[in-house]
C-alpha atoms as a PDB file:
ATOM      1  CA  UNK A   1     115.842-209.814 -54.512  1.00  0.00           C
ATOM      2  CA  UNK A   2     113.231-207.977 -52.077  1.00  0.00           C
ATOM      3  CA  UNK A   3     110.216-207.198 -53.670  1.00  0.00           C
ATOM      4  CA  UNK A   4     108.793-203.508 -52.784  1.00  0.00           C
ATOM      5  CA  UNK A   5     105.912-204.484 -51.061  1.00  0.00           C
ATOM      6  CA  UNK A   6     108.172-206.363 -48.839  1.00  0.00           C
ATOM      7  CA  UNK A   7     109.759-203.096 -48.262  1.00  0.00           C
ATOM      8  CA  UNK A   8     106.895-201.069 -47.280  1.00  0.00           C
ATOM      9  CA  UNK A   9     105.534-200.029 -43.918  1.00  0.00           C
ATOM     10  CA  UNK A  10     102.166-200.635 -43.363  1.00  0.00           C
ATOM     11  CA  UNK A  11      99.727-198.627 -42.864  1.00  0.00           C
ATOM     12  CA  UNK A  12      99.048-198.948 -38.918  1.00  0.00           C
ATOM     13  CA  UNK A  13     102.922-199.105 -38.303  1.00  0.00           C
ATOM     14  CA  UNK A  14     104.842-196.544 -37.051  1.00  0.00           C
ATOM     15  CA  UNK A  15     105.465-192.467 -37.509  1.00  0.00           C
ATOM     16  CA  UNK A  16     103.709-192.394 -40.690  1.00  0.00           C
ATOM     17  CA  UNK A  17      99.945-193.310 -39.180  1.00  0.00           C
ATOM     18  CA  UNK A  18     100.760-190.352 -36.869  1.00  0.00           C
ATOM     19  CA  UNK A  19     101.441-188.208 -39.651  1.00  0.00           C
ATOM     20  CA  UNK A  20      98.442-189.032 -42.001  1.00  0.00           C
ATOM     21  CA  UNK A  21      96.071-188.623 -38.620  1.00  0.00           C
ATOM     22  CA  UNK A  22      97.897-184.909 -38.304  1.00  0.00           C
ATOM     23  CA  UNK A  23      97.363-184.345 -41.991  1.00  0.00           C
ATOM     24  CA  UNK A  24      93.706-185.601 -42.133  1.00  0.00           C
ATOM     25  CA  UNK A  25      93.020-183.259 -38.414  1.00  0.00           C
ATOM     26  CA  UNK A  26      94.293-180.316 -40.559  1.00  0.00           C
ATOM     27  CA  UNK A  27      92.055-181.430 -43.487  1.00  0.00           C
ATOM     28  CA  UNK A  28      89.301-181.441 -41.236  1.00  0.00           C
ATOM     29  CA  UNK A  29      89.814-178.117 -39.444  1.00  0.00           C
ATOM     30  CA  UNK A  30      90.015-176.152 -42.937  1.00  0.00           C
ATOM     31  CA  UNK A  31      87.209-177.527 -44.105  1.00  0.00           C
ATOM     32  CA  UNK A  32      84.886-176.779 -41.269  1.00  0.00           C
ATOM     33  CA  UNK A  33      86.211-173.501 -40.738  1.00  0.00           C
ATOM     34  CA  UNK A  34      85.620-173.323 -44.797  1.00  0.00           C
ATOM     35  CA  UNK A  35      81.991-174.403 -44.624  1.00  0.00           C
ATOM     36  CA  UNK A  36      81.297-172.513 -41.333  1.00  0.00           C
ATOM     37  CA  UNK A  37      81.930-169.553 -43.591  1.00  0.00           C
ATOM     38  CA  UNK A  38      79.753-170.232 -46.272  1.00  0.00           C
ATOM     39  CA  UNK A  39      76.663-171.335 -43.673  1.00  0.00           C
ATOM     40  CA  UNK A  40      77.105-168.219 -42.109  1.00  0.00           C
ATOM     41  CA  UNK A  41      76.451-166.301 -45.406  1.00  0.00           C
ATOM     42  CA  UNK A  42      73.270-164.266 -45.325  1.00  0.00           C
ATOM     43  CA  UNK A  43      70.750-166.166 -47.837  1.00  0.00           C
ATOM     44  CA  UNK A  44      70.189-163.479 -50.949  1.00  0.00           C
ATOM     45  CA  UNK A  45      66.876-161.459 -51.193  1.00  0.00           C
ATOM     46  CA  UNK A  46      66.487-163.148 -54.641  1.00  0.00           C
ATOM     47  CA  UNK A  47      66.517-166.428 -53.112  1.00  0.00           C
ATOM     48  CA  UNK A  48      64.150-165.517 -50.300  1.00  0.00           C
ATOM     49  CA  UNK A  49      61.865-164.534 -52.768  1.00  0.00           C
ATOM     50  CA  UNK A  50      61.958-167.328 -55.162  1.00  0.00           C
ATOM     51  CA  UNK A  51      61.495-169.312 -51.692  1.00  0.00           C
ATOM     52  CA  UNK A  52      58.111-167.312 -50.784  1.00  0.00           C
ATOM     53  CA  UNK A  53      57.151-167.839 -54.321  1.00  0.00           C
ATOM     54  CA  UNK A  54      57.135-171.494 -54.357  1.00  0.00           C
ATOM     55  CA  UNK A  55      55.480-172.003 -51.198  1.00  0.00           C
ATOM     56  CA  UNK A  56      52.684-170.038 -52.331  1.00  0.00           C
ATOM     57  CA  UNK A  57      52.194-172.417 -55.154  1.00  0.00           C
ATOM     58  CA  UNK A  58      52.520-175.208 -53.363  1.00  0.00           C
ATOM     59  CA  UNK A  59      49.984-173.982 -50.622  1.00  0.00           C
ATOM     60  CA  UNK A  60      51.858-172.533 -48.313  1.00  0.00           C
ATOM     61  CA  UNK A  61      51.106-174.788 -45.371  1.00  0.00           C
ATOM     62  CA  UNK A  62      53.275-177.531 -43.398  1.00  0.00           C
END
């Protein structure tokens, strides 16, 4: 009696590698286009100010 592993393709074998690149390409495109979205995002005025704030304290200087 065949075991399943002795069934199984492996991993570098055949159509299946093809398919998980494909799949892991589309991953990859929806999350760029995902976090290109939220870098894009204007940074809110609250923020900016905390930002200004805490430089101040800190001295200000680079």
């Amino acid at each position: 009696m065949a075991n399943d592993k002795d069934t199984r393709r492996k991993p570098d074998e055949g159509p299946g590698l093809e398919e998980a690149r494909l799949r892991q390409q589309a991953i990859g495109v929806k999350l760029r286009r995902m976090f290109d979205d939220v870098v894009n995002e204007p940074v809110p005025d609250e923020f900016l100010e905390i930002l200004k704030r805490a430089d101040s304290k800190s001295g200000g200087g680079a």
